[in-house]
C-alpha atoms as a PDB file:
ATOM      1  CA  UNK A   1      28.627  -4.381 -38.337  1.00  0.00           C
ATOM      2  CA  UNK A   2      30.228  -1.643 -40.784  1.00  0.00           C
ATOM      3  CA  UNK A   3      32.288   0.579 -38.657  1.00  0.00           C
ATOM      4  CA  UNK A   4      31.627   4.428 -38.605  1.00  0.00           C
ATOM      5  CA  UNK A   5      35.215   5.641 -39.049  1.00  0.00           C
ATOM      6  CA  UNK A   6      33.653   9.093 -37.645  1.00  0.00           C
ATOM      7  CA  UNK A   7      32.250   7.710 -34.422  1.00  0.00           C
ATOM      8  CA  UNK A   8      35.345   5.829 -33.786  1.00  0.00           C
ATOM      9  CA  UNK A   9      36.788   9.346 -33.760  1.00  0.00           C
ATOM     10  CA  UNK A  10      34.711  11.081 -32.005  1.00  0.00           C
ATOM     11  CA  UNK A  11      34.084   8.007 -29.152  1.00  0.00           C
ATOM     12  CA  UNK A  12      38.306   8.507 -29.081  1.00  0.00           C
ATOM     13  CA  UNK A  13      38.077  12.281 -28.354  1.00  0.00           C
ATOM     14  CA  UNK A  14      35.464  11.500 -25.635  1.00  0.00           C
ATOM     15  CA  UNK A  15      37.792   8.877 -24.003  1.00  0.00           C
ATOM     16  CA  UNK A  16      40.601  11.487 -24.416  1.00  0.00           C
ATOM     17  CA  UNK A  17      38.833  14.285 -22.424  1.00  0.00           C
ATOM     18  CA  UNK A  18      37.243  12.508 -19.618  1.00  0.00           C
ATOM     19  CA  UNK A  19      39.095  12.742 -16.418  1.00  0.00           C
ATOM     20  CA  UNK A  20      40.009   9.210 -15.635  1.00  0.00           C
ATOM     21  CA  UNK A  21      39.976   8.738 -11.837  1.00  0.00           C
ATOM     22  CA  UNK A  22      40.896   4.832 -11.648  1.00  0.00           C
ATOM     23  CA  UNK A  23      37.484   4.125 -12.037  1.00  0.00           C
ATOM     24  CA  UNK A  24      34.890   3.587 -15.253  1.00  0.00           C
ATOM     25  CA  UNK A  25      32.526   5.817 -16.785  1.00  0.00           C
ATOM     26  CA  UNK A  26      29.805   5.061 -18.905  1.00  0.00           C
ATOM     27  CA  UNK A  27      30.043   6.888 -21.823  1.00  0.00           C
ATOM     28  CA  UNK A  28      26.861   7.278 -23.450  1.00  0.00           C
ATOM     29  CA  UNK A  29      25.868   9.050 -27.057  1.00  0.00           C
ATOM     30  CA  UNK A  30      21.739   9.595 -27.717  1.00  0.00           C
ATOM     31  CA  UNK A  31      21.849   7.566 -31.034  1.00  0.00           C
ATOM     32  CA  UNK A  32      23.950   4.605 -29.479  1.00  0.00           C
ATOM     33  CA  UNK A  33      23.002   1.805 -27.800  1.00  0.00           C
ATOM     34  CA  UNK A  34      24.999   0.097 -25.029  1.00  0.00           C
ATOM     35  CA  UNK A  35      25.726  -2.903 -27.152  1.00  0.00           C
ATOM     36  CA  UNK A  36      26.679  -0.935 -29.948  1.00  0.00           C
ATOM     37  CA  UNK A  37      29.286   1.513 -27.329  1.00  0.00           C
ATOM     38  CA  UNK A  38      30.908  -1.778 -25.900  1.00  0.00           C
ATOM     39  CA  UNK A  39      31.115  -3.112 -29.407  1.00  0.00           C
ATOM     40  CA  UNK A  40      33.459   0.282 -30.574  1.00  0.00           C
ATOM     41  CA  UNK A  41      35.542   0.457 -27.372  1.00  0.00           C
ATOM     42  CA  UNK A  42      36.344  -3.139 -28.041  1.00  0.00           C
ATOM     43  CA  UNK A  43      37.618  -2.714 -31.371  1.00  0.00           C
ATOM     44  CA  UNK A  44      39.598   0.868 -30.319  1.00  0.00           C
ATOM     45  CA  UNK A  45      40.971  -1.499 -27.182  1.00  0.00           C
ATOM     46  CA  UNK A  46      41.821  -4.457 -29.713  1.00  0.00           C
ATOM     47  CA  UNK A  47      43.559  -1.433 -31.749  1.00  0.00           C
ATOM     48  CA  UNK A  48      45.730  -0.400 -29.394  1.00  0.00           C
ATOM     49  CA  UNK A  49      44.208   2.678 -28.728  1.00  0.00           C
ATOM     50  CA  UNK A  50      42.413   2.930 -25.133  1.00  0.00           C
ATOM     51  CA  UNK A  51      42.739   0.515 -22.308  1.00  0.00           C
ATOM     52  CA  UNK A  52      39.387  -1.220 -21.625  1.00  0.00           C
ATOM     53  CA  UNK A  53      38.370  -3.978 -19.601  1.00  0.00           C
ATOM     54  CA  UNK A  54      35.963  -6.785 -20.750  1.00  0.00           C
ATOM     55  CA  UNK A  55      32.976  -7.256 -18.180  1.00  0.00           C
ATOM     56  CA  UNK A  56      31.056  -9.333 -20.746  1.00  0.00           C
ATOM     57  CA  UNK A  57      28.878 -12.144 -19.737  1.00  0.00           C
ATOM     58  CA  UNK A  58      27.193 -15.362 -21.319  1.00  0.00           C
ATOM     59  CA  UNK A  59      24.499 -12.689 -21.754  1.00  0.00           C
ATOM     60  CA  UNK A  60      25.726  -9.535 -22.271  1.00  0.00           C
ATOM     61  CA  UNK A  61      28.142  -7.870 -24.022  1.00  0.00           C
ATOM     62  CA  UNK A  62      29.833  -5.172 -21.880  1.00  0.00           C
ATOM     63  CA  UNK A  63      32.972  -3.414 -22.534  1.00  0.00           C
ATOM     64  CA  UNK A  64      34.228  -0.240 -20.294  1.00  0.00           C
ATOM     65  CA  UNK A  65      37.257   2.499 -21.625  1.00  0.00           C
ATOM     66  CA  UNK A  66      39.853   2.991 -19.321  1.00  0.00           C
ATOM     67  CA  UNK A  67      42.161   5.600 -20.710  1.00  0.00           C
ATOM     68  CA  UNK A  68      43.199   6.722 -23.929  1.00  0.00           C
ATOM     69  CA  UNK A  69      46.838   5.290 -24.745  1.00  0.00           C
ATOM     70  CA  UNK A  70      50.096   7.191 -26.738  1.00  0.00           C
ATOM     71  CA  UNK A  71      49.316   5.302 -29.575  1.00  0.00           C
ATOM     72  CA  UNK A  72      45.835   7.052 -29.504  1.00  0.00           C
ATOM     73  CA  UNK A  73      47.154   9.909 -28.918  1.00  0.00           C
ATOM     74  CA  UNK A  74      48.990  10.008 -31.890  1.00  0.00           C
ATOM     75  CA  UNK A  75      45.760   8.533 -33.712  1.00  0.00           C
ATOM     76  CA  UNK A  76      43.652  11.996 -32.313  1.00  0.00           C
ATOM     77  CA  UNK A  77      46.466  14.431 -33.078  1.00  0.00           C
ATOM     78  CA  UNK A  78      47.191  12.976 -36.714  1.00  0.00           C
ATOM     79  CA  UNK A  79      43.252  12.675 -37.375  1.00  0.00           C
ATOM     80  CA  UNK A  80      42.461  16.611 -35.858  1.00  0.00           C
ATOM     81  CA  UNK A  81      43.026  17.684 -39.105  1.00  0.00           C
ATOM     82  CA  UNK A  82      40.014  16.867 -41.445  1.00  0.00           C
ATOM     83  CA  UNK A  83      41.576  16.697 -44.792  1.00  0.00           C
ATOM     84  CA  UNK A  84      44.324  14.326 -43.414  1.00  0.00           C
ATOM     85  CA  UNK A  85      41.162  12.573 -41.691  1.00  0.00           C
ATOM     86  CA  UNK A  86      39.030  12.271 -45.063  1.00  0.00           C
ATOM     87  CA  UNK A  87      42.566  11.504 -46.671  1.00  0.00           C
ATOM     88  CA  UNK A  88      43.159   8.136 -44.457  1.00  0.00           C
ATOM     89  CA  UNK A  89      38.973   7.439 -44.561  1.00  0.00           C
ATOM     90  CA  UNK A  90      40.019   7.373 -48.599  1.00  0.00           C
ATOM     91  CA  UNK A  91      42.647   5.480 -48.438  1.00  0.00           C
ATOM     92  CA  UNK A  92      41.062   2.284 -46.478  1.00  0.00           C
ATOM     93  CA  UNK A  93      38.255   2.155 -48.886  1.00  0.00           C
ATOM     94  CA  UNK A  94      40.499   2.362 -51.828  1.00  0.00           C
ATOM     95  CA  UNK A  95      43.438   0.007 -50.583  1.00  0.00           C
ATOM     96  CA  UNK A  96      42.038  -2.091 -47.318  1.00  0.00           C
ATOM     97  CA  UNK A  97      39.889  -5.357 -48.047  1.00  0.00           C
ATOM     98  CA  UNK A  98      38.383  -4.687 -44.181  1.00  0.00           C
ATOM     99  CA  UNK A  99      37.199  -1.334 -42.831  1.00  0.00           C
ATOM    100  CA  UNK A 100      39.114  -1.764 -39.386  1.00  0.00           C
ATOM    101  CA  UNK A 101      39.831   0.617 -36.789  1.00  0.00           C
ATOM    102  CA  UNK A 102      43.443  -0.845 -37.634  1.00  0.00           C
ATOM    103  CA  UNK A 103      43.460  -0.180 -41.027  1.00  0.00           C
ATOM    104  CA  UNK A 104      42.189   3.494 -40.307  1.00  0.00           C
ATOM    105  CA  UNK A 105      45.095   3.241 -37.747  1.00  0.00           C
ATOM    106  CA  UNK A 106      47.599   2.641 -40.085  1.00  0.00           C
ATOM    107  CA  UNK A 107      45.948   4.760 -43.023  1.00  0.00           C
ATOM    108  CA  UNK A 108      46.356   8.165 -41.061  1.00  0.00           C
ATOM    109  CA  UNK A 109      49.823   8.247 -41.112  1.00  0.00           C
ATOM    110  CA  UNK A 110      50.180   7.482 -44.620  1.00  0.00           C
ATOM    111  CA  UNK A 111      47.812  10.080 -45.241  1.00  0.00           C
ATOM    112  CA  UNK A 112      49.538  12.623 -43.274  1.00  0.00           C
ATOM    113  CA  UNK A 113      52.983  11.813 -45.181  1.00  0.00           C
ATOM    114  CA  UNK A 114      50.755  12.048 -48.860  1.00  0.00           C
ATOM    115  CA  UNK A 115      49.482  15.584 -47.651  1.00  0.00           C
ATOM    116  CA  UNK A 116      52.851  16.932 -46.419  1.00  0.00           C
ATOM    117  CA  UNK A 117      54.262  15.421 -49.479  1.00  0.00           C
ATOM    118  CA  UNK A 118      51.489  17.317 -51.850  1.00  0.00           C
ATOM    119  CA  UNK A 119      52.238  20.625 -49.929  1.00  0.00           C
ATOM    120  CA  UNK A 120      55.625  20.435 -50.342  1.00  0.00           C
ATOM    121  CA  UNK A 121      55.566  21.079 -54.094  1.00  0.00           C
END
C-alpha cells in the first residue's frame, strides 16, 4: 500500500478534534474503506502518534484511534503550515528509501529547521 502523506494528515486532524470520551469512534471518510481506515490508524499508532487499540481478528482487520498523543501534536502543529508540509513530503521522497508515516515524522522537523533557516537570510 503507498501511503497518502495527505490523508495521514488530515485522518490526524480528525483524531485531534474529536472529543474523546473514553470510548471509540468510528471515523469514517466517503472515499475510504474500513480496511483501508484501520490500516492508517495503525501505522499513525505504530508512529507514535495516536493511541489505538487493535480489535483485529483471524478475519478482519480492525483498528480503533483513541486519542491523539504530544508527539502528534507536535506532528499537526509543525505540518499546519503547507510549505513546511510540502517541504518534509520533499524531503522523504528525495532522502527516505520507505514512504513511512515515520519518515514523514522525522522529515517535518527537518523541514521546519531548512525553512526557518532559508528565512533567516
Amino acid at each position: 500500500m503507498r501511503i497518502d502523506f495527505d490523508f495521514v494528515r488530515i485522518l490526524l486532524a480528525t483524531i485531534k478534534e474529536v472529543q474523546w470520551d473514553g470510548g471509540f469512534h468510528d471515523l469514517t471518510f466517503d472515499d475510504q474503506s474500513d480496511y483501508t481506515m484501520s490500516l492508517y490508524i495503525r501505522l499513525l499508532d505504530e508512529a507514535g502518534l495516536i493511541d489505538a487499540v487493535d480489535y483485529s481478528t483471524q478475519d478482519l482487520v480492525c483498528w480503533r484511534a483513541k486519542w491523539i498523543t504530544a508527539a502528534g501534536e507536535e506532528f499537526l502543529r509543525v505540518a499546519e503550515d503547507d510549505t513546511c508540509w510540502e517541504e518534509a513530503k520533499s524531503l522523504v521522497r528525495q532522502s527516505y528509501h520507505e514512504y513511512t508515516v515515520q519518515a514523514l515524522a522525522q522529515a517535518l522537523p527537518q523541514a521546519y529547521r531548512n525553512l526557518h533557516a532559508r528565512n533567516q537570510r
